[in-house]
C-alpha atoms as a PDB file:
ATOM      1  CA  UNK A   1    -124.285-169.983 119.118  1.00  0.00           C
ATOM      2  CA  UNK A   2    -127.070-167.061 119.151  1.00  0.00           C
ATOM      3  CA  UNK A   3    -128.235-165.003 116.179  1.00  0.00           C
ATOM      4  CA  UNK A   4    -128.201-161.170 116.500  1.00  0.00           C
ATOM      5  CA  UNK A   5    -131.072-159.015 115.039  1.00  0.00           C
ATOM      6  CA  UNK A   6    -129.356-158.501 111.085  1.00  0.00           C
ATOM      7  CA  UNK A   7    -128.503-162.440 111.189  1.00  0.00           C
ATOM      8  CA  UNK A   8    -124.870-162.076 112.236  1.00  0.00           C
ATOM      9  CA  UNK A   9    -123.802-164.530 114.462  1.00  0.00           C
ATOM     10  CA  UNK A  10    -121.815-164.343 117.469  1.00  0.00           C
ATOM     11  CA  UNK A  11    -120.218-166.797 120.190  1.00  0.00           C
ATOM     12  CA  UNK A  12    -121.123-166.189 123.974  1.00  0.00           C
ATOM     13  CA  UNK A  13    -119.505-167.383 126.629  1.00  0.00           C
ATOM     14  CA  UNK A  14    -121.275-169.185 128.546  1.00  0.00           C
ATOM     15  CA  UNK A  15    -118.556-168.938 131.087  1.00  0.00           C
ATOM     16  CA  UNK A  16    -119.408-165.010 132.305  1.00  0.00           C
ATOM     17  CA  UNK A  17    -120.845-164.482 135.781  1.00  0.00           C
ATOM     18  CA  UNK A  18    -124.057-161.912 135.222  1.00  0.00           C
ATOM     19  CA  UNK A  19    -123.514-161.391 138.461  1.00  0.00           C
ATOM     20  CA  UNK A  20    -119.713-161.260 138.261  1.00  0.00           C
ATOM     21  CA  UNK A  21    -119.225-158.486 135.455  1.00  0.00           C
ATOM     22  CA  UNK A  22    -122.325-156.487 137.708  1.00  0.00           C
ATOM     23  CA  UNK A  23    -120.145-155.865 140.573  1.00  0.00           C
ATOM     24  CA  UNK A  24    -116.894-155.258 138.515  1.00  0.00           C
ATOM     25  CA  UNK A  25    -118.339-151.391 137.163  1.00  0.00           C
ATOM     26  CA  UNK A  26    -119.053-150.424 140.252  1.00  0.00           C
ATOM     27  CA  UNK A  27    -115.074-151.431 141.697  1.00  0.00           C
ATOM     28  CA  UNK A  28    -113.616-149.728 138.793  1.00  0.00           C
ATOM     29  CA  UNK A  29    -115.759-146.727 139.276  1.00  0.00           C
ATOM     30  CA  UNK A  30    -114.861-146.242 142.797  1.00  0.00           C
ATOM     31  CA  UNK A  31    -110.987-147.266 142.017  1.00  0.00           C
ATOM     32  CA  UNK A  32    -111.084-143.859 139.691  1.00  0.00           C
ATOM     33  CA  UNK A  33    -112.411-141.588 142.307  1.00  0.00           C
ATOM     34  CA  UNK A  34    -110.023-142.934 144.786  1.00  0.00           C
ATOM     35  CA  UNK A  35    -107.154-141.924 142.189  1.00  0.00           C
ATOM     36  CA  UNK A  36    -108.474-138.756 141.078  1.00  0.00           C
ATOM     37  CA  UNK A  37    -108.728-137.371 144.591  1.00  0.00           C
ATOM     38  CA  UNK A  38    -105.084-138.138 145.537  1.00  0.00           C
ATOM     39  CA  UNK A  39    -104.074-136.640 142.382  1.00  0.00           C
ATOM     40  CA  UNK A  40    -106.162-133.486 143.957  1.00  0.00           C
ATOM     41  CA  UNK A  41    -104.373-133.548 146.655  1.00  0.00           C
ATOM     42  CA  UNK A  42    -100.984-134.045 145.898  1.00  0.00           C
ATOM     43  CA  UNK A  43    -101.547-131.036 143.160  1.00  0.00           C
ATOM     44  CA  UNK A  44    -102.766-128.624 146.093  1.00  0.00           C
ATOM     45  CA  UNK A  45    -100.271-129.649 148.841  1.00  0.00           C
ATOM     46  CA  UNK A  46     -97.922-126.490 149.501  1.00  0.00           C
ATOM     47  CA  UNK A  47     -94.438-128.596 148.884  1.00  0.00           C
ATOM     48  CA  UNK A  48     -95.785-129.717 145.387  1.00  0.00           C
ATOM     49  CA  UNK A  49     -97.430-125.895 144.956  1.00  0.00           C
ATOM     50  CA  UNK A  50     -95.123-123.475 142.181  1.00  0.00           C
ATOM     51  CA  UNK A  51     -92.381-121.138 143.893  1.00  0.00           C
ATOM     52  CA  UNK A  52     -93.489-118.457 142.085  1.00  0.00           C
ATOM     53  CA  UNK A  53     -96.042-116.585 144.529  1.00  0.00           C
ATOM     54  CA  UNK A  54     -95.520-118.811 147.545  1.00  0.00           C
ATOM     55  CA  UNK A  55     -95.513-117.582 151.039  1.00  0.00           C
ATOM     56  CA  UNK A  56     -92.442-118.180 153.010  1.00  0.00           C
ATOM     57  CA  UNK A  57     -92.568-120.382 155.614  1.00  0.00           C
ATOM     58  CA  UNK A  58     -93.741-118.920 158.559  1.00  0.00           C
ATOM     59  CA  UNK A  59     -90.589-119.462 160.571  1.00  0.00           C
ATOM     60  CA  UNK A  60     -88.532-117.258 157.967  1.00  0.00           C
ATOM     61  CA  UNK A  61     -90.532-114.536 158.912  1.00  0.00           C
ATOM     62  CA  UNK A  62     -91.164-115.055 162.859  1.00  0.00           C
ATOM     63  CA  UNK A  63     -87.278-115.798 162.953  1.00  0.00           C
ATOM     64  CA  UNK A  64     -86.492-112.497 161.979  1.00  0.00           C
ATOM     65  CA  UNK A  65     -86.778-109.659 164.810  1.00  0.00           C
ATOM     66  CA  UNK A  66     -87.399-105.863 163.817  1.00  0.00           C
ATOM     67  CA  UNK A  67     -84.471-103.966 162.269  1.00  0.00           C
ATOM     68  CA  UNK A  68     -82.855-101.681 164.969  1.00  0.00           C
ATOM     69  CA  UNK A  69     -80.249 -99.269 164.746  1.00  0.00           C
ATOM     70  CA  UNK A  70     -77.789 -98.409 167.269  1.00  0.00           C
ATOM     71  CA  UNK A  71     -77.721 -94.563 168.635  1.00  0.00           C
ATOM     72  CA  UNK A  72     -75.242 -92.424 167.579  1.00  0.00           C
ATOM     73  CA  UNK A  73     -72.723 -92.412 169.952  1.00  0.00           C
ATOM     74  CA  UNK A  74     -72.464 -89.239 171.472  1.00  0.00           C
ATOM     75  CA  UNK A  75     -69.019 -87.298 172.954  1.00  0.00           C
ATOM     76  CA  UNK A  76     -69.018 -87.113 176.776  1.00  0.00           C
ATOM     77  CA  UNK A  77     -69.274 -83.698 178.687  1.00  0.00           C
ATOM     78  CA  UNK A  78     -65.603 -83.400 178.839  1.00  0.00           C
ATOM     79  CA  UNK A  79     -64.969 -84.199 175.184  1.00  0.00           C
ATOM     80  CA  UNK A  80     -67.088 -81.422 174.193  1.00  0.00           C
ATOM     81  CA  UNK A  81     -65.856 -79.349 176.510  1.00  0.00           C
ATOM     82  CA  UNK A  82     -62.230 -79.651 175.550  1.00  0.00           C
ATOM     83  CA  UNK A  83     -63.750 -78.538 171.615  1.00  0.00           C
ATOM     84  CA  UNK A  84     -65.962 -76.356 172.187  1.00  0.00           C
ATOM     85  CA  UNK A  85     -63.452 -74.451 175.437  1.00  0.00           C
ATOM     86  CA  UNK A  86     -61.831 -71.151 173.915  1.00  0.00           C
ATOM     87  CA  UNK A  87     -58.423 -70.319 174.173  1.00  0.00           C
ATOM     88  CA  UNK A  88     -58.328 -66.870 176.458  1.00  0.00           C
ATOM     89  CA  UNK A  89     -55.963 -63.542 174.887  1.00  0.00           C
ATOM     90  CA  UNK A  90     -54.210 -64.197 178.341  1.00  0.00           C
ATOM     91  CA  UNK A  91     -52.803 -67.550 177.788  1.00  0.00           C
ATOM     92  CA  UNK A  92     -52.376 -66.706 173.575  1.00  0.00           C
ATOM     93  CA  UNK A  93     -50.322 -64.088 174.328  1.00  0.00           C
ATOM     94  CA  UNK A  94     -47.971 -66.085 176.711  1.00  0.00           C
ATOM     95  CA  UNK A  95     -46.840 -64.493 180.643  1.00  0.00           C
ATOM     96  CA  UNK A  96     -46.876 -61.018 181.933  1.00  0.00           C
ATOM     97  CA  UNK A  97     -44.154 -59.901 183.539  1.00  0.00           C
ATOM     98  CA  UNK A  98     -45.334 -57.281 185.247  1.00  0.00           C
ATOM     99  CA  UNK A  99     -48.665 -56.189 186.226  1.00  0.00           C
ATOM    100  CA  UNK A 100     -50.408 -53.472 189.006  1.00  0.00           C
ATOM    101  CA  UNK A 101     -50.296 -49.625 189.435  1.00  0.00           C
ATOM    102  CA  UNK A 102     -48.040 -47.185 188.510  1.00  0.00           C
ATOM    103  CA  UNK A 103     -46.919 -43.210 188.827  1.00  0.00           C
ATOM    104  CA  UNK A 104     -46.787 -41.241 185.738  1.00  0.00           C
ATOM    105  CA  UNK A 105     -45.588 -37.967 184.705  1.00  0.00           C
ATOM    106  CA  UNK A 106     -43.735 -35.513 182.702  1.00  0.00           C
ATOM    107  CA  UNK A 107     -40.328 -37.408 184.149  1.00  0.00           C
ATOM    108  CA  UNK A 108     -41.232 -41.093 182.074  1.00  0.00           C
ATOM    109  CA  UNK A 109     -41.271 -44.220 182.908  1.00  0.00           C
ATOM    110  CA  UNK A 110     -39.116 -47.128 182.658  1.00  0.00           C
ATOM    111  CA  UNK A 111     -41.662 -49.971 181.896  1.00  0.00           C
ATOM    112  CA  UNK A 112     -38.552 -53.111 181.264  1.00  0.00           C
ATOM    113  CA  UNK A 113     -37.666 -52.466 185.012  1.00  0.00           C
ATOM    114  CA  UNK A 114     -38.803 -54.695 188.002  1.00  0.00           C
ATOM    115  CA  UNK A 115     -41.353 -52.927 189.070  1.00  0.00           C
ATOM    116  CA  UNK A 116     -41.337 -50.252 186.513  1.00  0.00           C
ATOM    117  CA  UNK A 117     -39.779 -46.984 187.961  1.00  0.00           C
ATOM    118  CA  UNK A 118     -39.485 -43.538 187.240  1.00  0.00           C
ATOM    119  CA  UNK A 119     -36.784 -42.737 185.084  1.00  0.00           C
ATOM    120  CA  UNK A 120     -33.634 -40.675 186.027  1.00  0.00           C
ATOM    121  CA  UNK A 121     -32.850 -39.930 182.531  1.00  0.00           C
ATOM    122  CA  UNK A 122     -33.905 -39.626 179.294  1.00  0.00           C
ATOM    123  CA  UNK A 123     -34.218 -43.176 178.441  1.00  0.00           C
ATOM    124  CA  UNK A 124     -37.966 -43.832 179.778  1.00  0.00           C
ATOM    125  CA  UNK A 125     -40.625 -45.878 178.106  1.00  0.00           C
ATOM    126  CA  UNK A 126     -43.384 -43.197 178.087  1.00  0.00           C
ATOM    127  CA  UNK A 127     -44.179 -40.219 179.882  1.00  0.00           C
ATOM    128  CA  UNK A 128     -47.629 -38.195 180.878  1.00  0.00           C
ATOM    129  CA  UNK A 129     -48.091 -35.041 179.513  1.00  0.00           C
ATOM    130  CA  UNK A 130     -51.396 -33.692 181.488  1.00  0.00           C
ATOM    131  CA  UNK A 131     -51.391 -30.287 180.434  1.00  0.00           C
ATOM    132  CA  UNK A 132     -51.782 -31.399 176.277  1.00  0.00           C
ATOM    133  CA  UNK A 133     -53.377 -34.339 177.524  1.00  0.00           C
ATOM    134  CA  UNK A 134     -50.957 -37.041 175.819  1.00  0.00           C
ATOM    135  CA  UNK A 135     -48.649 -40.330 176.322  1.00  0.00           C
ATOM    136  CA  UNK A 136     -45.406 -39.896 174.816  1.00  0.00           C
ATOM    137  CA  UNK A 137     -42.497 -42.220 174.397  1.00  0.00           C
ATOM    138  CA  UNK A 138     -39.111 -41.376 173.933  1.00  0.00           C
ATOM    139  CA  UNK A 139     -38.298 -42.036 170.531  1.00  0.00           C
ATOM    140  CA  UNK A 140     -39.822 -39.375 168.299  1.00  0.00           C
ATOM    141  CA  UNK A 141     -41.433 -41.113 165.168  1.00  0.00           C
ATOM    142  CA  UNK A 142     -41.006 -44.601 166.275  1.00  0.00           C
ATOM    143  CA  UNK A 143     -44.756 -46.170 166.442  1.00  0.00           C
ATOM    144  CA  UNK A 144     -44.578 -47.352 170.122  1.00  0.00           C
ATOM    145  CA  UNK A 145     -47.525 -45.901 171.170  1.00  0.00           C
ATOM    146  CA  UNK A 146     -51.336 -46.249 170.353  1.00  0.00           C
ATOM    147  CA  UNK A 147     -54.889 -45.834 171.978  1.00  0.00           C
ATOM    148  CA  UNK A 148     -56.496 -49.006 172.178  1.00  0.00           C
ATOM    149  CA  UNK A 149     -60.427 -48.335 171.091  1.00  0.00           C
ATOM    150  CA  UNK A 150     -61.903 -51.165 173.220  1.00  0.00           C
ATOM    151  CA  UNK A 151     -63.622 -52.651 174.800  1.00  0.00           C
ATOM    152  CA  UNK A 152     -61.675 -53.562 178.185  1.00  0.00           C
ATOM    153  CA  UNK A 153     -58.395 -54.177 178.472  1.00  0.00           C
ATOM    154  CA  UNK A 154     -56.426 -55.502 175.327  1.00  0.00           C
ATOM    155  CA  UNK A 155     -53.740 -58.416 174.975  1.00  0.00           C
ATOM    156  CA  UNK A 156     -50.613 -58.610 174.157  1.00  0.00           C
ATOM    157  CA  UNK A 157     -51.317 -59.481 170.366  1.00  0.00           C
ATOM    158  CA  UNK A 158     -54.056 -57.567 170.423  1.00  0.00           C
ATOM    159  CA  UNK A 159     -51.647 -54.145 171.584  1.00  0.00           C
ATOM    160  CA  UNK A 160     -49.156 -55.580 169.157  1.00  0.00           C
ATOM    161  CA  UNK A 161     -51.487 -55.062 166.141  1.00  0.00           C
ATOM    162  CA  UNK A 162     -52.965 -51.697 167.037  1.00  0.00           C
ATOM    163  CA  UNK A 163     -49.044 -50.424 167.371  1.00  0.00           C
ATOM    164  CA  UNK A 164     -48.553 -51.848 164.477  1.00  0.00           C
ATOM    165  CA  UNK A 165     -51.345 -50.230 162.450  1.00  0.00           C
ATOM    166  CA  UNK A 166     -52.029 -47.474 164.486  1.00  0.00           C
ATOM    167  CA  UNK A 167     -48.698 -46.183 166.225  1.00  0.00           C
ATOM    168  CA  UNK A 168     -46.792 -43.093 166.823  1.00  0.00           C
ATOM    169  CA  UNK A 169     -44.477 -41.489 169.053  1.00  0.00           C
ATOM    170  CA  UNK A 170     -47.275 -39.570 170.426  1.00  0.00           C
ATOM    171  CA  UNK A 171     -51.153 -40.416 171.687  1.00  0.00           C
ATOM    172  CA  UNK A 172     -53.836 -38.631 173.194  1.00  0.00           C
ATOM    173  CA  UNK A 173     -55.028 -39.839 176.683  1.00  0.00           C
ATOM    174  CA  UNK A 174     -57.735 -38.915 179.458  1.00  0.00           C
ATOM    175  CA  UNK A 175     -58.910 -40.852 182.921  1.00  0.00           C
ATOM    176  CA  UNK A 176     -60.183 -44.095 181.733  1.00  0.00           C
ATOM    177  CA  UNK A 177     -58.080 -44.241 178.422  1.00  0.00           C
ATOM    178  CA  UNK A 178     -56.245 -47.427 177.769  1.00  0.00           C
ATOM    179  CA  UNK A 179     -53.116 -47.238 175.957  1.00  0.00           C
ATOM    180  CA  UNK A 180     -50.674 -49.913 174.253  1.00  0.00           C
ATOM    181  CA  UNK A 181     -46.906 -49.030 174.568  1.00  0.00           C
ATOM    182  CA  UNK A 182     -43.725 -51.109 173.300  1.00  0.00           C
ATOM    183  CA  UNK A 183     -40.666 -50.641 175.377  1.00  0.00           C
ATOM    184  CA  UNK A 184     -37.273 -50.087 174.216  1.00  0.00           C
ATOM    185  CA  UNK A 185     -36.168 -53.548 174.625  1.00  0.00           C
ATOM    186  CA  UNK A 186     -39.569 -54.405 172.674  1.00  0.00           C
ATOM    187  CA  UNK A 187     -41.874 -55.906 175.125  1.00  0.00           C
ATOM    188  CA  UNK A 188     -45.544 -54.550 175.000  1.00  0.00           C
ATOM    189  CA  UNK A 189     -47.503 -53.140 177.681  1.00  0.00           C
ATOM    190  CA  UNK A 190     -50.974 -51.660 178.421  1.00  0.00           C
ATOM    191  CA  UNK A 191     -51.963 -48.800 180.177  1.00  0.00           C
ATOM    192  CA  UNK A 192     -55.189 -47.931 181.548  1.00  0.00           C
ATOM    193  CA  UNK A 193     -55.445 -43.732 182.784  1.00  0.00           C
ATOM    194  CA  UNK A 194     -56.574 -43.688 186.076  1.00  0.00           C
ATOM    195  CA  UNK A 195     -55.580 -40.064 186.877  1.00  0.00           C
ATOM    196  CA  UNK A 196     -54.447 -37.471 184.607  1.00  0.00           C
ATOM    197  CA  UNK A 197     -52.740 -35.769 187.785  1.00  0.00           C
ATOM    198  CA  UNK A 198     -52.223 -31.589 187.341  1.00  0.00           C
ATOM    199  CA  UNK A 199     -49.373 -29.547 187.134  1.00  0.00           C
ATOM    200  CA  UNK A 200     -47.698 -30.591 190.943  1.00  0.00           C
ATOM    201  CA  UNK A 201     -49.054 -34.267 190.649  1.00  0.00           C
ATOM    202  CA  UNK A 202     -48.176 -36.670 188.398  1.00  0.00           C
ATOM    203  CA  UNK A 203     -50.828 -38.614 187.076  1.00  0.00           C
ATOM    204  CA  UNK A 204     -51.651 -42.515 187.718  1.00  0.00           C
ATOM    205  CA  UNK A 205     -51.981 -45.625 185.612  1.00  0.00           C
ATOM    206  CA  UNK A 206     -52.781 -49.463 186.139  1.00  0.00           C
ATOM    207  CA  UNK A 207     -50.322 -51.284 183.572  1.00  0.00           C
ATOM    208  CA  UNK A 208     -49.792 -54.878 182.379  1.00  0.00           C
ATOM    209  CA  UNK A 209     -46.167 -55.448 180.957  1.00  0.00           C
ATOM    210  CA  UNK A 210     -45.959 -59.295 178.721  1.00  0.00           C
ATOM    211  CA  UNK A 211     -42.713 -60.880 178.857  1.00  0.00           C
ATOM    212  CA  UNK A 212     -42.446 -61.616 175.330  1.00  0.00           C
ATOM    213  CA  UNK A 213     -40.616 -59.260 173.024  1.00  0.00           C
ATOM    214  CA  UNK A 214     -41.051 -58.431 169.473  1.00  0.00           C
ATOM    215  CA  UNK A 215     -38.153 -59.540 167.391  1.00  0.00           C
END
């Protein structure tokens, strides 16, 4: 038994090691740092880190190639010209049935013939007046004739509207004139002047006849 300082008393052991409870602060000392630095770094390792924030992992990224998009494809040379090919007067307004150079005069025409011939009668097509300078058919007032303004040569639908907005009985021609005529069995043709003729000659024209007829 041992007396303190203010006269308590207290029991000591007598079985502590001095030298014992020495090394025993040091062991527990070095037993906390040891903890507290896995605790470190299991709190900074990335699989323990928040998911908020985190990079990806770097295969996600590397895995993915750059975004590329395929061409247009584009329509091949004969695709685009099969669109973008018109379809000609000529074929629009379906065959001709006739087509070169004629003789014309005061006498008529018979443009439904094969060739077209010079009529015996009264029952021509047109006929070239040189001396009033004018294409005539035979039916007086009927629009089945009509100058054709240009330019070149018309087509059959073409003729077919001009008659049918501009036609007469009657229409003034010269050398180079073209002219759009409808035939008594109603088949359209086109004249182009090439020689008024004079008063002993009759006067010369190249002419396309169409097969089709107007109803």
């Amino acid at each position: 038994m041992q007396v303190g300082p203010n006269g308590q008393q207290f029991n000591a052991n007598p079985n502590i090691n001095i030298r014992q409870s020495g090394f025993l602060l040091p062991a527990v000392c070095v037993a906390a740092l040891v903890g507290g630095a896995v605790f470190a770094v299991m709190a900074l390792a990335p699989w323990k880190g928040s998911s908020q924030g985190a990079a990806p992992p770097p295969d996600s990224v590397a895995s993915r190639g750059p975004d590329v998009t395929a061409p247009a494809q584009e329509d091949s040379p004969s695709e685009r010209a099969a669109v973008s090919s018109p379809t000609t007067a000529a074929a629009a307004a379906g065959p001709v049935r006739w087509q070169g150079e004629i003789n014309i005069g005061v006498a008529g025409v018979d443009l439904d013939s094969l060739p077209p011939s010079q009529s015996t009668d009264d029952s021509y097509d047109a006929a070239l007046y040189n001396s009033s300078d004018a294409l005539m058919t035979n039916r007086s007032g009927a629009p089945d004739v009509a100058a054709w303004p240009g330019p070149g040569t018309p087509s059959r639908n073409q003729c077919a509207d001009q008659l049918a907005t501009h036609g007469g009985f009657m229409a003034q021609a010269a050398d180079e004139s073209v002219l759009c005529v409808r035939t008594r069995t109603g088949r359209i043709a086109a004249l182009t002047i090439t020689s008024m003729g004079d008063v002993f000659t009759a006067g010369t024209a190249k002419v396309i006849v169409w097969e089709a007829k107007d109803q």
